[in-house]
N, C-alpha and C. Protein backbone atom coordinates (compact mmCIF):
# COMPACT_ATOMS: atom_id res chain seq x y z
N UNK A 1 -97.65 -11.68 -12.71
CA UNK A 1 -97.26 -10.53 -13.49
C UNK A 1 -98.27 -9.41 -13.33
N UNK A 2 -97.76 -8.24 -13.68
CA UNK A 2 -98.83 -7.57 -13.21
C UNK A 2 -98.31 -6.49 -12.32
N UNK A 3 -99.53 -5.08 -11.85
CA UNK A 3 -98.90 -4.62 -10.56
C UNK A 3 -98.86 -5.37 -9.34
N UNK A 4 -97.44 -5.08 -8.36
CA UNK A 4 -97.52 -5.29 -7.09
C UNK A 4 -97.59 -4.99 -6.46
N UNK A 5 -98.34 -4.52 -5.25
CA UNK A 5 -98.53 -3.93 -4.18
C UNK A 5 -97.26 -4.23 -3.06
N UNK A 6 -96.82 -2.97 -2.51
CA UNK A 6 -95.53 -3.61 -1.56
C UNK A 6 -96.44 -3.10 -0.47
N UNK A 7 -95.28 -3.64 0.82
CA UNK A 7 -95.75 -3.25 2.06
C UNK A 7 -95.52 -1.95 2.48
N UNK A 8 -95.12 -1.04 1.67
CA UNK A 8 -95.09 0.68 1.75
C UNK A 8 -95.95 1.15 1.05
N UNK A 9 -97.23 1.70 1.19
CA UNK A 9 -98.23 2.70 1.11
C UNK A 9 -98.18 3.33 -0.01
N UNK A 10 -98.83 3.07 -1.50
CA UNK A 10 -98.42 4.26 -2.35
C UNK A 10 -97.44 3.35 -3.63
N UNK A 11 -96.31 2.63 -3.12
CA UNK A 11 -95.22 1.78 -3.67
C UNK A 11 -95.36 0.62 -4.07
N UNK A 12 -95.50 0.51 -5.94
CA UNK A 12 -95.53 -0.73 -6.45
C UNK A 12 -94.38 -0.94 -7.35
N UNK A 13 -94.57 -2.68 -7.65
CA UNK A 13 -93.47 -2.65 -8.80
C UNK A 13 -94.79 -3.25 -9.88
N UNK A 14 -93.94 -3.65 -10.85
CA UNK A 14 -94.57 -3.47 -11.95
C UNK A 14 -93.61 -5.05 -13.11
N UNK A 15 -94.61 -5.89 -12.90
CA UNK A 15 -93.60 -6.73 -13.72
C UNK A 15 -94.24 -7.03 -15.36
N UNK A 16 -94.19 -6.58 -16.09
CA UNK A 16 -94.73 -6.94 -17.67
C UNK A 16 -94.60 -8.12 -17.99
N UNK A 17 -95.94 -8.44 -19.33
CA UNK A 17 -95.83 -9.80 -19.12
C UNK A 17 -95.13 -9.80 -21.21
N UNK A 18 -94.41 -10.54 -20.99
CA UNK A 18 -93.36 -10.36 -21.80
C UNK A 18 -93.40 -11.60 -23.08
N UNK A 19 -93.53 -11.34 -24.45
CA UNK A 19 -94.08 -12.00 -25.24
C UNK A 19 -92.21 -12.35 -26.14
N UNK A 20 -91.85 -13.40 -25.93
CA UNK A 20 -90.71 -13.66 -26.25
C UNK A 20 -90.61 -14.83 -27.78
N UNK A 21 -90.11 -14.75 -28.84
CA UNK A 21 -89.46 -15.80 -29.53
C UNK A 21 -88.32 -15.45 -30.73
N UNK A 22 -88.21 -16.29 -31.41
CA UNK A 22 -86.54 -16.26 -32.06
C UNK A 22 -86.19 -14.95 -32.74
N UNK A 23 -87.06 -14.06 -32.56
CA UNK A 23 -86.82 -12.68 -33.61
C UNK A 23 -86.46 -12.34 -32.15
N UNK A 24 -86.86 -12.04 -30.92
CA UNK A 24 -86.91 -11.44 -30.17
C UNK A 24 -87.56 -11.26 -29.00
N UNK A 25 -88.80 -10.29 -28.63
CA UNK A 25 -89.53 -9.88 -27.40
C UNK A 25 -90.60 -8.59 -27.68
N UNK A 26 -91.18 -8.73 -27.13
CA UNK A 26 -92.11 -7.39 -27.24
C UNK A 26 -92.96 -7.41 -25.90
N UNK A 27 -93.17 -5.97 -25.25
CA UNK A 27 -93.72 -5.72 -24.00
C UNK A 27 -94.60 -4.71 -24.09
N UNK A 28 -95.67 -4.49 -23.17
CA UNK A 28 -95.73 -3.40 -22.76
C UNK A 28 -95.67 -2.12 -21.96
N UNK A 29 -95.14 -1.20 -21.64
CA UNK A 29 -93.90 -0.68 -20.84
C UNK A 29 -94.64 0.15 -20.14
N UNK A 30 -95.61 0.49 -20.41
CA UNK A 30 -96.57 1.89 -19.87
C UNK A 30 -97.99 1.61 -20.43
N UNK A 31 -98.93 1.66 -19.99
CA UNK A 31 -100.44 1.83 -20.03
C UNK A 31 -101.20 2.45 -18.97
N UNK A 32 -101.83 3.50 -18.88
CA UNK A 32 -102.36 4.12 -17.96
C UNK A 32 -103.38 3.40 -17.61
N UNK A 33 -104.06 2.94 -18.56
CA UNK A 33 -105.17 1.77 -17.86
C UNK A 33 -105.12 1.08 -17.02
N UNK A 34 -104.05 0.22 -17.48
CA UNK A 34 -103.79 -0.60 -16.66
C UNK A 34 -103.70 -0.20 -15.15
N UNK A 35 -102.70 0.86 -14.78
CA UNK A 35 -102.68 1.71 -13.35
C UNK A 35 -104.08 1.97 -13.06
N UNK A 36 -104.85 2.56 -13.79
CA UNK A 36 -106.02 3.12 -13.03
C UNK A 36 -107.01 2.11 -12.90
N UNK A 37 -107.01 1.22 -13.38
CA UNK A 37 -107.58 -0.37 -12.97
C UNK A 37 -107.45 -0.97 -11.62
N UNK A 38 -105.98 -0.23 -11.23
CA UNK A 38 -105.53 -0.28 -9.68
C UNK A 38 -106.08 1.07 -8.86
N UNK A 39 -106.24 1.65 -9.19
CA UNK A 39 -106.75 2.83 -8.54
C UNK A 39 -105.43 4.18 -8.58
N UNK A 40 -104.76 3.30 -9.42
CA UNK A 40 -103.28 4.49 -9.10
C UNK A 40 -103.53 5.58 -10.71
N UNK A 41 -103.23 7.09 -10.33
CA UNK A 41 -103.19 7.99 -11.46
C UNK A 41 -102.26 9.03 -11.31
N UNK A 42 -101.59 8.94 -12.07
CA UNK A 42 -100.41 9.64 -12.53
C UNK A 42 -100.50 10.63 -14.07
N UNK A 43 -100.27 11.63 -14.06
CA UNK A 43 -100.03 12.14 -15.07
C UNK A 43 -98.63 12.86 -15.64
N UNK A 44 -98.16 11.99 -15.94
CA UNK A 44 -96.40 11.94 -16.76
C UNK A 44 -96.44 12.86 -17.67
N UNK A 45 -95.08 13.95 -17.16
CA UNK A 45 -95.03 15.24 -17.93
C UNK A 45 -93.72 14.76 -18.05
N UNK A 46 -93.19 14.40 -17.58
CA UNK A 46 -91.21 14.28 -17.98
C UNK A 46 -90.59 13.08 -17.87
N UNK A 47 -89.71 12.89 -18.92
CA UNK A 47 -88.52 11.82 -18.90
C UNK A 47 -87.49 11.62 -19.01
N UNK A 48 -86.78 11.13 -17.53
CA UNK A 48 -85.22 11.06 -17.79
C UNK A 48 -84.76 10.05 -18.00
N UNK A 49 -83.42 9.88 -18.65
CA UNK A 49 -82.31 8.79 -18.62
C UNK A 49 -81.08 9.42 -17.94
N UNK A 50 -80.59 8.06 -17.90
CA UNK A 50 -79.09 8.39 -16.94
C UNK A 50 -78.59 6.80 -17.78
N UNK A 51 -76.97 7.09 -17.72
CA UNK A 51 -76.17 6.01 -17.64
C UNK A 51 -74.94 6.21 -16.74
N UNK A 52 -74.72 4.82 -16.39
CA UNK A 52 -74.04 4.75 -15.11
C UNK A 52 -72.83 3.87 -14.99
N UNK A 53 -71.97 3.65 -14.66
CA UNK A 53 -70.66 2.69 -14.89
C UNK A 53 -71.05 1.80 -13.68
N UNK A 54 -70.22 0.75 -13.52
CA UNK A 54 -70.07 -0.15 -12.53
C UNK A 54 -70.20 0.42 -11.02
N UNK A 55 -70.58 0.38 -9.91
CA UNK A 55 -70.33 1.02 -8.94
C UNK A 55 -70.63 2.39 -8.73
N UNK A 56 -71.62 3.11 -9.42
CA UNK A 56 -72.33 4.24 -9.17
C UNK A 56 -72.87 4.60 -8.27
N UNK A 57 -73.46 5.19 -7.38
CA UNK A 57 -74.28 4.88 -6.56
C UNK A 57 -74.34 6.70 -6.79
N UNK A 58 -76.27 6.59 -7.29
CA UNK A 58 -76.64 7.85 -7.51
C UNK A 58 -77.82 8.00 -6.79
N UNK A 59 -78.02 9.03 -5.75
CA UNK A 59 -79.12 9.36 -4.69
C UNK A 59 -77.98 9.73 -3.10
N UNK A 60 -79.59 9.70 -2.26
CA UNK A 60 -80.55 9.37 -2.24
C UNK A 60 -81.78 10.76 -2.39
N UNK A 61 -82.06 10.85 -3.78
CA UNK A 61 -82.38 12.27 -3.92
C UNK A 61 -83.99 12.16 -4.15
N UNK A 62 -84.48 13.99 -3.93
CA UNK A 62 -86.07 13.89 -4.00
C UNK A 62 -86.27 15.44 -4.08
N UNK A 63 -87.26 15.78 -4.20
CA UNK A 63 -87.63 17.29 -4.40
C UNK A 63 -88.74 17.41 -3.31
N UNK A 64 -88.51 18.97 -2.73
CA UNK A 64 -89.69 19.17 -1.73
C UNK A 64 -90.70 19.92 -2.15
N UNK A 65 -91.80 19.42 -1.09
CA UNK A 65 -92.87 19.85 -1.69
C UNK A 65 -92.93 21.10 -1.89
N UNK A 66 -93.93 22.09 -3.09
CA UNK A 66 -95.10 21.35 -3.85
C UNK A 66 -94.82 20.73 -4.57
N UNK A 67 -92.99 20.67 -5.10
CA UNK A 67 -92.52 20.44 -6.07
C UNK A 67 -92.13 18.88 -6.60
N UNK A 68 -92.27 18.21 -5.51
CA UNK A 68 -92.44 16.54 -5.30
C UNK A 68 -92.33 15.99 -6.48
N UNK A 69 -91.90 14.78 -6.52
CA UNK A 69 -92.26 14.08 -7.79
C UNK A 69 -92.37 12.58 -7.83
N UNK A 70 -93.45 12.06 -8.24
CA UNK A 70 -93.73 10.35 -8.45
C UNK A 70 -93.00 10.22 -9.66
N UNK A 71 -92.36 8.91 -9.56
CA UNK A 71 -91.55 7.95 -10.70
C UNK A 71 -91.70 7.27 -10.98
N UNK A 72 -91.85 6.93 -12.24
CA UNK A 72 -91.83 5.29 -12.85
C UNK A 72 -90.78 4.91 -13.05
N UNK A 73 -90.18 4.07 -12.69
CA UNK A 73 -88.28 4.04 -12.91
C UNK A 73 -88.62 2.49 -13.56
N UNK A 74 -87.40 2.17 -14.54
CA UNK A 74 -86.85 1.40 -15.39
C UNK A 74 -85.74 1.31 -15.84
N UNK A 75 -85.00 -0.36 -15.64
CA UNK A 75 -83.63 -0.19 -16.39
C UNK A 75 -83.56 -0.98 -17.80
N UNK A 76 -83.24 0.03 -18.61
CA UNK A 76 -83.28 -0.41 -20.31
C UNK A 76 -82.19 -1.18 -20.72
N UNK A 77 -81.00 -1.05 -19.66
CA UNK A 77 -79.50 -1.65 -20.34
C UNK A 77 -79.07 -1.87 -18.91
N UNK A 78 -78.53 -3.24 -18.61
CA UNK A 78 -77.86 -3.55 -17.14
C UNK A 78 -78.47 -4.13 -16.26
N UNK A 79 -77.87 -3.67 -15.06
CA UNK A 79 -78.79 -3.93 -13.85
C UNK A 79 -78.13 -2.74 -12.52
N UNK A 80 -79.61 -2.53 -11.35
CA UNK A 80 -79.38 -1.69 -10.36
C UNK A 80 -79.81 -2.75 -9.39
N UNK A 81 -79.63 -1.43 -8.77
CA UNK A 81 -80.15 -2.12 -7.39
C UNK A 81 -80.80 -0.93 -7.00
N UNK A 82 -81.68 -0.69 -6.66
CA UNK A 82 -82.76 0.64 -6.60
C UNK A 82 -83.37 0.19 -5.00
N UNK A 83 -82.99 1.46 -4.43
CA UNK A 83 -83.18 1.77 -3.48
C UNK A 83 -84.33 3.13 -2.86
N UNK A 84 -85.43 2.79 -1.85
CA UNK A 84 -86.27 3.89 -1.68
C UNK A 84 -86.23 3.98 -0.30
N UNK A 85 -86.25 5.24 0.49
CA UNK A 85 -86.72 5.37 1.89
C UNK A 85 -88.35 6.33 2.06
N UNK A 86 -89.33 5.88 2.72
CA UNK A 86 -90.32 6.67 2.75
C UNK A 86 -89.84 7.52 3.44
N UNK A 87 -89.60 9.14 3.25
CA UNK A 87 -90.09 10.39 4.30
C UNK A 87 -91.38 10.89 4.52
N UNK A 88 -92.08 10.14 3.99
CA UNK A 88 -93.53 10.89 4.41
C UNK A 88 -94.02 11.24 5.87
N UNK A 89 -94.08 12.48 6.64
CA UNK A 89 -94.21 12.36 7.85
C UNK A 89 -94.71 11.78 8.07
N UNK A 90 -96.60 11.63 7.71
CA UNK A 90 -97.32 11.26 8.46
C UNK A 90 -97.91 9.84 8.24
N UNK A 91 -96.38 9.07 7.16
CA UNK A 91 -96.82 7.72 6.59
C UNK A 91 -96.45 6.75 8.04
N UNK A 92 -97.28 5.84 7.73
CA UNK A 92 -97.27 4.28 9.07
C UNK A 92 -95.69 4.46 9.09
N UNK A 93 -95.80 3.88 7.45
CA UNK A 93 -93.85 3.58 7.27
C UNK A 93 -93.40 4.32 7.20
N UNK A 94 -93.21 5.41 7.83
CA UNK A 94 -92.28 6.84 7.81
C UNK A 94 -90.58 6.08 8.44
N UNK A 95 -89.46 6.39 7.53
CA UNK A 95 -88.13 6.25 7.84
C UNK A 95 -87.68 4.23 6.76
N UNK A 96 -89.14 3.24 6.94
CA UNK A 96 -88.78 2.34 6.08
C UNK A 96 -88.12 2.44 4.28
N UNK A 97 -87.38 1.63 4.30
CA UNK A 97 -86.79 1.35 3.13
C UNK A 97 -86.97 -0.13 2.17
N UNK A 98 -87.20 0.00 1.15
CA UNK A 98 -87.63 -0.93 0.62
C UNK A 98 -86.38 -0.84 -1.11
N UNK A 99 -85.99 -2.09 -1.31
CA UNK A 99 -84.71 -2.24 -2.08
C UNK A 99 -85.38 -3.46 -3.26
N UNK A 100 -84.98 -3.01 -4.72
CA UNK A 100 -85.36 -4.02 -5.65
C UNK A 100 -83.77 -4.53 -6.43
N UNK A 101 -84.15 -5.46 -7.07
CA UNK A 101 -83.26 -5.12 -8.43
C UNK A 101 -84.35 -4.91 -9.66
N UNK A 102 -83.20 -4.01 -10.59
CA UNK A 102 -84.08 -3.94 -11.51
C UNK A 102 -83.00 -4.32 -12.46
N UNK A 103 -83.57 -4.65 -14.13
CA UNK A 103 -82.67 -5.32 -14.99
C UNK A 103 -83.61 -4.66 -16.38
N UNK A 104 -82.27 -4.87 -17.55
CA UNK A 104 -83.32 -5.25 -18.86
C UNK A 104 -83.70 -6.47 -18.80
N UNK A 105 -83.23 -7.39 -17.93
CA UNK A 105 -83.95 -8.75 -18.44
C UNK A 105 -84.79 -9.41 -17.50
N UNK A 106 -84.98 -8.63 -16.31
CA UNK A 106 -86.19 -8.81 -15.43
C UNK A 106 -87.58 -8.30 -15.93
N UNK A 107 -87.43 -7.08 -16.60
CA UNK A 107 -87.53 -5.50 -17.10
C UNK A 107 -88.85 -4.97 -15.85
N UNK A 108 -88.57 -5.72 -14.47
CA UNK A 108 -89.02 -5.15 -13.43
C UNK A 108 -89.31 -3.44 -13.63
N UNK A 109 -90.34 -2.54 -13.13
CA UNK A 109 -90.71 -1.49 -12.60
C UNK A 109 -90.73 -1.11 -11.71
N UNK A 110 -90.81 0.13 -10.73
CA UNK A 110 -91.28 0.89 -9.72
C UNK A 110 -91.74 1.71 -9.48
N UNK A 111 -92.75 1.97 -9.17
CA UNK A 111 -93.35 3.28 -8.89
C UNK A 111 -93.39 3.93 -7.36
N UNK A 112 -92.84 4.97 -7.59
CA UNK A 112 -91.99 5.79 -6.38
C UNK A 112 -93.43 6.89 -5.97
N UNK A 113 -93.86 7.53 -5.21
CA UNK A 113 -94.58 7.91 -5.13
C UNK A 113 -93.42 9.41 -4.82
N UNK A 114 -94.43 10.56 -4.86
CA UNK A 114 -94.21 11.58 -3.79
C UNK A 114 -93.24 11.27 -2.18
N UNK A 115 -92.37 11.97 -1.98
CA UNK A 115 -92.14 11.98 -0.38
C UNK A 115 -91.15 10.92 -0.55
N UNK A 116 -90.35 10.11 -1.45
CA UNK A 116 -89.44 9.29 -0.86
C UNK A 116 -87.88 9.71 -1.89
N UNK A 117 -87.29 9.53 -1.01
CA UNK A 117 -86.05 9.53 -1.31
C UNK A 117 -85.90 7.94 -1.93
N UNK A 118 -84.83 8.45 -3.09
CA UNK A 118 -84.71 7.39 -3.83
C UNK A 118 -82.88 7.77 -4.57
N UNK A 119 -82.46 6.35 -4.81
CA UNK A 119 -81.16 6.04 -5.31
C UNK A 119 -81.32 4.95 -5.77
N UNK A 120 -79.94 4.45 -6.65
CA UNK A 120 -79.70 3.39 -7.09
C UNK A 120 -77.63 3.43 -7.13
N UNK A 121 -77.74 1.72 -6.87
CA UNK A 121 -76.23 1.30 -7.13
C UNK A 121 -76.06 0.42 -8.80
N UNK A 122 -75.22 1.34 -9.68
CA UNK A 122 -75.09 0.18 -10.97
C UNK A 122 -74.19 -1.41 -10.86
N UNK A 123 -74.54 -2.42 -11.03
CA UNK A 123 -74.24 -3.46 -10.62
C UNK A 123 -74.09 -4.14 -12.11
N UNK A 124 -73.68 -3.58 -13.19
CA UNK A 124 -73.54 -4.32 -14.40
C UNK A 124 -72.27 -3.40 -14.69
N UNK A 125 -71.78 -3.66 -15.57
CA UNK A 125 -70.65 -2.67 -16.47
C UNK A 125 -71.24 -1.81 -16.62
N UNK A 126 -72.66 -1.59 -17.31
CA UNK A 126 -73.02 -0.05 -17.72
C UNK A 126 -74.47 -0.01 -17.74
N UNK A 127 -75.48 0.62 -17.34
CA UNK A 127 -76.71 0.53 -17.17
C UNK A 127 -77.22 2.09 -17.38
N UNK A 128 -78.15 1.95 -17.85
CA UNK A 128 -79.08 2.65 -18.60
C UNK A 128 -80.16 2.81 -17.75
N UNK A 129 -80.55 3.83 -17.05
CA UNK A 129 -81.79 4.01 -16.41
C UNK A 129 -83.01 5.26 -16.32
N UNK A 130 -83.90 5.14 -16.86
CA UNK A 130 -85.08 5.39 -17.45
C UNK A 130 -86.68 5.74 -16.18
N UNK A 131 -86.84 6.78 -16.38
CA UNK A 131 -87.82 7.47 -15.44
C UNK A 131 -88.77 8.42 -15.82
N UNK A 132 -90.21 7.90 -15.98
CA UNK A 132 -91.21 9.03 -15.56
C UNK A 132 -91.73 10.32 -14.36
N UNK A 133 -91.44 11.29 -14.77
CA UNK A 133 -91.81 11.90 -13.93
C UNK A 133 -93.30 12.74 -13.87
N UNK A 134 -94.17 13.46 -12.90
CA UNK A 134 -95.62 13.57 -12.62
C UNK A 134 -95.06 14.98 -12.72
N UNK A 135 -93.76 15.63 -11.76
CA UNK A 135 -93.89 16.86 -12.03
C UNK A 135 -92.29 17.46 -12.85
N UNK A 136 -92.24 18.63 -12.74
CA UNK A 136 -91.18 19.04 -13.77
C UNK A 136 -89.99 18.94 -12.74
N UNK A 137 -88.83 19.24 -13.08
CA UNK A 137 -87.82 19.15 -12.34
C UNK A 137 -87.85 20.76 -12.02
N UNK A 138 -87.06 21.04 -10.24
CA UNK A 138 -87.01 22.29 -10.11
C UNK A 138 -86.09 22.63 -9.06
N UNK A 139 -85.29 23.31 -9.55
CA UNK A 139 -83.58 23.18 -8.66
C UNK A 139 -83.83 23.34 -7.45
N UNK A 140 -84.92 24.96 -7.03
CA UNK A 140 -84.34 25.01 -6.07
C UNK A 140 -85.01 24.22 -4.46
N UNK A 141 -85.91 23.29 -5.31
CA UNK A 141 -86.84 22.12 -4.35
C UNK A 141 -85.80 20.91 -4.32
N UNK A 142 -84.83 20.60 -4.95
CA UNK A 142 -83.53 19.31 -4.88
C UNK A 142 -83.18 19.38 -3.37
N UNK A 143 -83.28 18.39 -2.93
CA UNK A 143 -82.76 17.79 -1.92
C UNK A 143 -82.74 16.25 -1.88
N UNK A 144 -81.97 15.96 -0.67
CA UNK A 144 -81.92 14.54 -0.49
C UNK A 144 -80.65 14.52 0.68
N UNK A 145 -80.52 12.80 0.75
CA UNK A 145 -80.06 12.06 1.72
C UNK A 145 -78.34 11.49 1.62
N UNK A 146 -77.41 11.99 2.60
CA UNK A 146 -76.01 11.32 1.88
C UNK A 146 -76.53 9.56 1.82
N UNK A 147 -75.86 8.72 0.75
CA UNK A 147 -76.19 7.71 0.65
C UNK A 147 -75.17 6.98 1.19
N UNK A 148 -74.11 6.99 1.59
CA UNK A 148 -72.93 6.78 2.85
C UNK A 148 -73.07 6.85 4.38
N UNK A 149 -74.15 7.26 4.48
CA UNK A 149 -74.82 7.44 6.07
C UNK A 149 -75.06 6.38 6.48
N UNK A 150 -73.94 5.90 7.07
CA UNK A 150 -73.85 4.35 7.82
C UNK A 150 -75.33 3.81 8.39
N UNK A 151 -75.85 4.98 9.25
CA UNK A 151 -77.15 4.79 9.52
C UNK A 151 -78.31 4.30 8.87
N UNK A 152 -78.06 4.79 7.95
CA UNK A 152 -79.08 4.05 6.87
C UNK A 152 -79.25 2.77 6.86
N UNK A 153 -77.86 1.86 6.85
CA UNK A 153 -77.80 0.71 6.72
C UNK A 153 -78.44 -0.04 6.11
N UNK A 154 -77.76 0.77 4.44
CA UNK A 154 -78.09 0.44 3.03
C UNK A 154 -77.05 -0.82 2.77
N UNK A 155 -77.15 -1.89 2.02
CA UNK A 155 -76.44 -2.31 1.47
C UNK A 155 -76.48 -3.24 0.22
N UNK A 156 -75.19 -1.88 -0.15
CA UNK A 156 -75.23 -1.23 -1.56
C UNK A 156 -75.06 -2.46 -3.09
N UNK A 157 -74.46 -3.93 -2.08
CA UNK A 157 -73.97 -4.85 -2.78
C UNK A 157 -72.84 -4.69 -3.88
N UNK A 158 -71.84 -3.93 -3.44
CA UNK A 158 -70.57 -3.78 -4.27
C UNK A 158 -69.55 -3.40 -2.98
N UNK A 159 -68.69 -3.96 -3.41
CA UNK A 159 -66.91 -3.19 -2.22
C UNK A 159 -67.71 -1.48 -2.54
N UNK A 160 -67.27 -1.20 -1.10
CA UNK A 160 -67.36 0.18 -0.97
C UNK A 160 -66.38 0.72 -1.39
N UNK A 161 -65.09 0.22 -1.63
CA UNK A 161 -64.08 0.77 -2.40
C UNK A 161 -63.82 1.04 -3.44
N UNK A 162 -65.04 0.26 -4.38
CA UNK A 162 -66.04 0.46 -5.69
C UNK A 162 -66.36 2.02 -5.91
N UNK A 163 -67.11 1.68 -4.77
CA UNK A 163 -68.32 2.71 -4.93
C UNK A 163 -67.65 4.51 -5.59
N UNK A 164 -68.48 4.53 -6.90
CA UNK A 164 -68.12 6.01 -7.00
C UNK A 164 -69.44 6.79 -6.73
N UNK A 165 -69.62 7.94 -6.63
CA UNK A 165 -70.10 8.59 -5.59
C UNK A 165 -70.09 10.30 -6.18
N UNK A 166 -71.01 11.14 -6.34
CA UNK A 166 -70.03 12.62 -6.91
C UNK A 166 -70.35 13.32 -5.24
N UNK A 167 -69.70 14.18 -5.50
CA UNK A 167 -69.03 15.46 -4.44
C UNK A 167 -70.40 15.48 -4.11
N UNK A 168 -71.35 15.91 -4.94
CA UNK A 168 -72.52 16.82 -4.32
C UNK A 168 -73.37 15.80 -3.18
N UNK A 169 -73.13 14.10 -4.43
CA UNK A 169 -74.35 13.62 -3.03
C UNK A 169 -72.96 13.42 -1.60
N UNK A 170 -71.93 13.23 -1.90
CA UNK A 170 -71.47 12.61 -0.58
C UNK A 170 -72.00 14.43 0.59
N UNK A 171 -71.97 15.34 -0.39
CA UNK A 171 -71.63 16.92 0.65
C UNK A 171 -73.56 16.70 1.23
N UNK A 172 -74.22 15.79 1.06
CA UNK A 172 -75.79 15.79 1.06
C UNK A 172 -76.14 15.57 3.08
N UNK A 173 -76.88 16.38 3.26
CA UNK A 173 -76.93 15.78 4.85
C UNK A 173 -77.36 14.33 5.03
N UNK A 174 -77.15 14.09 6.52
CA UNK A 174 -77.29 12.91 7.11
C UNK A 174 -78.73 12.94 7.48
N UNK A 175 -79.38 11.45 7.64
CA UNK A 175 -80.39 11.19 7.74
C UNK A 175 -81.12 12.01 9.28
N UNK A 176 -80.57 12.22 10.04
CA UNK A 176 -80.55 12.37 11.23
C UNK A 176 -80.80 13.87 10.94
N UNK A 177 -80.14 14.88 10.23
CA UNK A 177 -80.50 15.98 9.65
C UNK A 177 -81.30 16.49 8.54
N UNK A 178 -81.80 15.11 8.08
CA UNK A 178 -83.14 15.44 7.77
C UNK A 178 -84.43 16.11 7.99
N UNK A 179 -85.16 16.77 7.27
CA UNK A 179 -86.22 17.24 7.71
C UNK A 179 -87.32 16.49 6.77
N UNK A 180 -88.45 15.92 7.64
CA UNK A 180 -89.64 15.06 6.74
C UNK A 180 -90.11 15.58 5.84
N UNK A 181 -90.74 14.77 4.29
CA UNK A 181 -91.45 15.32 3.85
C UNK A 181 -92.45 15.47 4.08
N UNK A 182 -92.97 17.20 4.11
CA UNK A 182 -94.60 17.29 4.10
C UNK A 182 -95.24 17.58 3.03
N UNK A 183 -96.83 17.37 2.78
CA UNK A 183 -96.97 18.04 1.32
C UNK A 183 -97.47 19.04 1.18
């Protein structure tokens, strides 16, 4: 339990160690200490939620620089399947992808750094998903990745005939028309 270090640069998960009996559970969900014990520092100015139906699939989105943003992502109700691609130009793993599940009852974490495109598929009836952000949100730095780009060769773990999807990400370029992130 504890942070985990993945094999992408920057990218951990985060598993809490979780104090359970007949009333219930109690965790702890956030401690900066704890991160900077790892050497990781973040300073969290914003927080979103989203809820999502069965078969969502929301991404693969990110903001460009300066306007970038690291995430702490969490699912409070359900389950995803959370998906990241590094764009960092000048990362080892530049173009790798790395895929979790996350749950309320795993109550797994991730921390997304700067530079990656990120999505998730809802894989419960209805899920609830929960995110720190380092910087503010800012329209006109939104970009990202269609998440239908065969190329990718994401998989999403639901019938694609599932899959709902809005206008804007399917109208999103292809990976191939991407441009890297720099910072």
């Amino acid at each position: 339990m504890g942070i985990i270090t993945t094999e992408i640069e920057g990218l951990y998960l985060y598993e809490p160690r979780v104090f359970s009996d007949e009333r219930g559970y109690f965790f702890e969900c956030f401690n900066a200490k704890v991160w900077e014990a790892e050497g990781v520092h973040y300073n969290w100015v914003q927080d979103n939620e989203s809820r999502s139906k069965y078969g969502t699939i929301r991404g693969m989105h990110y903001q460009t620089a300066p306007h970038g943003q690291a995430k702490l992502i969490r699912v409070t109700k359900g389950k995803v399947l959370d998906i990241v691609i590094d764009l960092r130009k000048d990362s080892k793993t530049y173009g790798d992808q790395f895929s979790v599940v996350l749950s309320n009852k795993n109550k797994r974490q991730m921390l997304i750094p700067r530079g990656f495109a990120h999505g998730f598929v809802t894989l419960s009836r209805e899920a609830v998903f929960n995110y720190k952000c380092d910087n503010y949100y800012h329209k006109e730095s939104e970009a990202g990745i269609n998440p239908l780009d065969e190329s990718l060769k994401v998989k999403w773990k639901i019938d694609p005939k599932a899959a709902i999807v809005s206008e804007k990400d399917e109208a999103l370029p292809m990976i191939g028309d991407h441009v890297p992130y720099e910072k």
